[in-house]
N, C-alpha and C. Protein backbone atom coordinates (compact mmCIF):
# COMPACT_ATOMS: atom_id res chain seq x y z
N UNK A 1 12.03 -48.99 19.98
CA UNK A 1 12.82 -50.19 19.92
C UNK A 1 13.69 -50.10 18.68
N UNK A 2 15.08 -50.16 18.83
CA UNK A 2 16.01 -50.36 17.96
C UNK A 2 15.47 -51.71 16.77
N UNK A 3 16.10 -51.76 15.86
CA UNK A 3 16.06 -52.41 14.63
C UNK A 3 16.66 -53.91 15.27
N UNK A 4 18.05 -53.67 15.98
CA UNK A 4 18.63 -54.57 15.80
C UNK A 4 18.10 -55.78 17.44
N UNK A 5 17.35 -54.78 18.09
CA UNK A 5 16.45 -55.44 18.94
C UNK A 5 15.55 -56.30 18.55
N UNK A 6 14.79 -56.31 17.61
CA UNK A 6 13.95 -57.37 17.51
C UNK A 6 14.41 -58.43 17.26
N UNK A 7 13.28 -59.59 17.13
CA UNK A 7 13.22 -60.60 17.07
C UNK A 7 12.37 -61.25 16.58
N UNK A 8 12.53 -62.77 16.23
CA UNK A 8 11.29 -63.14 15.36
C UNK A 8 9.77 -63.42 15.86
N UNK A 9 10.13 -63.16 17.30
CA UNK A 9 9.08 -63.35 18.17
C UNK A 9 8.17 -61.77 18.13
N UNK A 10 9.27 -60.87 17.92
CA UNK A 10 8.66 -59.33 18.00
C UNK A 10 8.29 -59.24 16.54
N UNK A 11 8.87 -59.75 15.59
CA UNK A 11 8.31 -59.84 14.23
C UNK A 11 6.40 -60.21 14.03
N UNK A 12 7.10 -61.58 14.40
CA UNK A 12 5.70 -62.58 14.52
C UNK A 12 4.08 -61.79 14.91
N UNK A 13 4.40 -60.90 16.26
CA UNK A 13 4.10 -60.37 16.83
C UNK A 13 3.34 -59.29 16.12
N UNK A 14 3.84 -58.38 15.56
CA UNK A 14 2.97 -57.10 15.02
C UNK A 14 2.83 -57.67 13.54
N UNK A 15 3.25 -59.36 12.77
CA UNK A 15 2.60 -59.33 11.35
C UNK A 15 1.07 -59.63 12.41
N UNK A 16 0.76 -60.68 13.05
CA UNK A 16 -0.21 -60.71 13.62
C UNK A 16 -1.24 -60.07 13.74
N UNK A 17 -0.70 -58.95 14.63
CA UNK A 17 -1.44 -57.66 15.08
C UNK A 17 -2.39 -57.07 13.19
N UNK A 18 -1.09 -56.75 12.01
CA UNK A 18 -1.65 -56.14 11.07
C UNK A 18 -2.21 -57.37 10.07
N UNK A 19 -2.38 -58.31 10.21
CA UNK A 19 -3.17 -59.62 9.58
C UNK A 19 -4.66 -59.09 10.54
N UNK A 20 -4.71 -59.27 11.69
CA UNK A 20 -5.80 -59.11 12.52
C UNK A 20 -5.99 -57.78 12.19
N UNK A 21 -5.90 -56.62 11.93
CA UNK A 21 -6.71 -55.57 11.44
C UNK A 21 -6.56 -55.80 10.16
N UNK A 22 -6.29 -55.78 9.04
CA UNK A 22 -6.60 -56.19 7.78
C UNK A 22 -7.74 -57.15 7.76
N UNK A 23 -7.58 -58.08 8.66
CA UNK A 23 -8.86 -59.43 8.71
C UNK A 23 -10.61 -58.25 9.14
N UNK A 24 -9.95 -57.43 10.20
CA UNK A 24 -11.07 -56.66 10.77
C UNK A 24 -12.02 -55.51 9.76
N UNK A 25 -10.86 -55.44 9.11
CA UNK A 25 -11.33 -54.21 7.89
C UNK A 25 -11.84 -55.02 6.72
N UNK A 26 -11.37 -56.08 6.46
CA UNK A 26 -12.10 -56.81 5.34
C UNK A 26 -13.59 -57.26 5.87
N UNK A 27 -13.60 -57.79 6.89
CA UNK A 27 -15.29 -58.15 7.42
C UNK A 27 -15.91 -57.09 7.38
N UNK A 28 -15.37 -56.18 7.81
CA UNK A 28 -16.43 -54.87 7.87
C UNK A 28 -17.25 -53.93 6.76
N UNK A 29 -16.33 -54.51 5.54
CA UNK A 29 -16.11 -54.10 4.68
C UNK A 29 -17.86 -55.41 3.94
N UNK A 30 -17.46 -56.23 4.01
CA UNK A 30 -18.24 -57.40 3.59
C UNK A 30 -19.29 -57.12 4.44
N UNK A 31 -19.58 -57.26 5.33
CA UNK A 31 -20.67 -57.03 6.32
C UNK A 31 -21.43 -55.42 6.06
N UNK A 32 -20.68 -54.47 5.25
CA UNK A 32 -21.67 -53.44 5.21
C UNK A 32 -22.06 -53.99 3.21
N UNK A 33 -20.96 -54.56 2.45
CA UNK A 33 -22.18 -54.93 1.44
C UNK A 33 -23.14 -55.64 1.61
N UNK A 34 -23.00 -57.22 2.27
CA UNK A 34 -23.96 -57.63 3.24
C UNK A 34 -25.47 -56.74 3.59
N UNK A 35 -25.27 -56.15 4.12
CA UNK A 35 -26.54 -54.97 4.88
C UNK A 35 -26.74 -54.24 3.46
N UNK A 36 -26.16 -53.83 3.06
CA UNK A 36 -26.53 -52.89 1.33
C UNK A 36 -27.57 -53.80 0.98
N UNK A 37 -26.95 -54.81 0.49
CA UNK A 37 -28.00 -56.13 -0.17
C UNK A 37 -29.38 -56.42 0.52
N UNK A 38 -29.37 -56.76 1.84
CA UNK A 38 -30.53 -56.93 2.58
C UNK A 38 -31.45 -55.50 2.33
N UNK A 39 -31.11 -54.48 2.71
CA UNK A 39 -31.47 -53.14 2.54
C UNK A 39 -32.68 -53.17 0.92
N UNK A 40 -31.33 -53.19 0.01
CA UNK A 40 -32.28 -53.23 -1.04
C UNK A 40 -33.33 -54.40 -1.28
N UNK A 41 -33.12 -55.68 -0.95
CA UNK A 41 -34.12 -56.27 -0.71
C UNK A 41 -35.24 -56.56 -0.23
N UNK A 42 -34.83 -55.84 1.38
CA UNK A 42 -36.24 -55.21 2.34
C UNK A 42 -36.56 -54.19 1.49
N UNK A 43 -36.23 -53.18 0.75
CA UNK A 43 -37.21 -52.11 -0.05
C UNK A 43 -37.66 -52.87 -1.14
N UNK A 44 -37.57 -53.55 -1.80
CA UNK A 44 -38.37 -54.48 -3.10
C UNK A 44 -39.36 -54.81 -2.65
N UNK A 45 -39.17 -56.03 -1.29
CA UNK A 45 -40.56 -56.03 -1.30
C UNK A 45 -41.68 -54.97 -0.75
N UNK A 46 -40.98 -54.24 -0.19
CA UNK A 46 -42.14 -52.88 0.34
C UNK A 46 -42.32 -52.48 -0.87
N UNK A 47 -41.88 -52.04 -1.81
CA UNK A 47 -42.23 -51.43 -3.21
C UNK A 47 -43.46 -52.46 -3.09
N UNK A 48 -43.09 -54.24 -3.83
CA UNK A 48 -43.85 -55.39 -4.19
C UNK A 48 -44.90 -54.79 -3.32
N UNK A 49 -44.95 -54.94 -2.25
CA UNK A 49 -46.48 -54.96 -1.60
C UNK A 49 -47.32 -53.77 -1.50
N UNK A 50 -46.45 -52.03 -1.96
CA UNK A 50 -47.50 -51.47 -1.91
C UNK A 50 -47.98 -51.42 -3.07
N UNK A 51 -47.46 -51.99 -4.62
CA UNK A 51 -48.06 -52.04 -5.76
C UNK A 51 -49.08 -53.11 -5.69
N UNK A 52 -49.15 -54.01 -5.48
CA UNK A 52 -50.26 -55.49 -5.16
C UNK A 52 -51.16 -54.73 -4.35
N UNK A 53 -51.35 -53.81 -3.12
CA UNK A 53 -52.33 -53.15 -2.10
C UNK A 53 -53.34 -52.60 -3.07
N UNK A 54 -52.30 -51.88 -4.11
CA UNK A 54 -52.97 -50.68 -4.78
C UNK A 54 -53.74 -51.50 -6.26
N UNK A 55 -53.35 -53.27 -6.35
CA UNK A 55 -54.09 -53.53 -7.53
C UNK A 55 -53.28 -54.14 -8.89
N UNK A 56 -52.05 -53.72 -8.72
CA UNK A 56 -51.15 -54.19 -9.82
C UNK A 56 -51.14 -55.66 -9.59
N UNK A 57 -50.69 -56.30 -11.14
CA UNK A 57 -50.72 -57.56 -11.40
C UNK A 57 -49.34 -57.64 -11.00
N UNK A 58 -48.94 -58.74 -11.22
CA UNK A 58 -48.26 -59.72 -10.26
C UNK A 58 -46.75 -59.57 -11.51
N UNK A 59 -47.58 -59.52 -12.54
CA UNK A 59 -46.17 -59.62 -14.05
C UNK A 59 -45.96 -57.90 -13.85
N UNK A 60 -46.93 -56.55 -13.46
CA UNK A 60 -46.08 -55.41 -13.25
C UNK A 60 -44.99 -55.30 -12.25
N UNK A 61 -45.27 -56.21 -10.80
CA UNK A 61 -44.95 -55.59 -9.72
C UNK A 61 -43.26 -56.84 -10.49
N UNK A 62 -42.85 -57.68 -10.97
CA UNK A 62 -42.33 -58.63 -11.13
C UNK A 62 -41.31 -57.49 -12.25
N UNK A 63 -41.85 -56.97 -12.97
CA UNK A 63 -41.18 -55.61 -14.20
C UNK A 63 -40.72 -54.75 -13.54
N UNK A 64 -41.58 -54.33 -12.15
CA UNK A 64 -40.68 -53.42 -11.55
C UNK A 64 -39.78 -53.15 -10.39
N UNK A 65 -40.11 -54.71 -9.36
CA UNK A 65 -39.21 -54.64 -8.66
C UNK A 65 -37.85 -55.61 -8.99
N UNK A 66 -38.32 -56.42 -9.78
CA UNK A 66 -37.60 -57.51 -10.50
C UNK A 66 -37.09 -58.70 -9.37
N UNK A 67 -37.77 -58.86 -8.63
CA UNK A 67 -38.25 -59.70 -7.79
C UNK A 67 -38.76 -61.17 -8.37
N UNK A 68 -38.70 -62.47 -8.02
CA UNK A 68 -38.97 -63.39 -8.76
C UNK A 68 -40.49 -63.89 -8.95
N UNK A 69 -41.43 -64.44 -9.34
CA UNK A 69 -42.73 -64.47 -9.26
C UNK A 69 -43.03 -65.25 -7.64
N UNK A 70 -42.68 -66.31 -7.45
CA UNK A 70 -42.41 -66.91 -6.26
C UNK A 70 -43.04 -65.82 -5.18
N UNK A 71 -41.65 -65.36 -4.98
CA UNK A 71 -41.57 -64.25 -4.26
C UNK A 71 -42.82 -63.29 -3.95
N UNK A 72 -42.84 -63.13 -5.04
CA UNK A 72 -44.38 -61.78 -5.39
C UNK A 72 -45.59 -62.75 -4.53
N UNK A 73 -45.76 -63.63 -5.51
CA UNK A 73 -46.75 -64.47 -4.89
C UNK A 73 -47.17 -64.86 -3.60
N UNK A 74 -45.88 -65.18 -2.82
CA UNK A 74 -45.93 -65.19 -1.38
C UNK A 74 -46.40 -63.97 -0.65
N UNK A 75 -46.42 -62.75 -1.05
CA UNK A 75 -46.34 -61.49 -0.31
C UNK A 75 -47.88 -61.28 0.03
């Protein structure tokens, strides 16, 4: 398509299109730190609970997963 063919409708048209992939790449983007975060959080408490199995106090497993006492406590 020539230059002098478009229009503001054909304009309109592909900002759209690259707003909607920019929008698509930013979620995806958020959604895998998202999962990072959960990730490391599901491994804390597996750390938390196999140190408590094995006997550790509640202020080590709290030093080393850095997990809140709450937290620990519930497990």
């Amino acid at each position: 398509m020539l230059f002098t063919e478009w229009n503001w409708d054909d304009a309109l048209a592909v900002a759209r299109e690259e707003g909607k992939e920019d929008g698509l790449e930013e979620g995806r983007e958020e959604g895998m730190e998202e999962g990072l975060e959960k990730g490391r959080f599901n491994e804390k408490l597996a750390i938390a609970r196999n140190l408590l199995a094995k006997g550790s106090t509640l202020e080590f497993v709290h030093d080393i997963t850095g997990l809140d006492m709450e937290t620990i406590e519930s497990l």
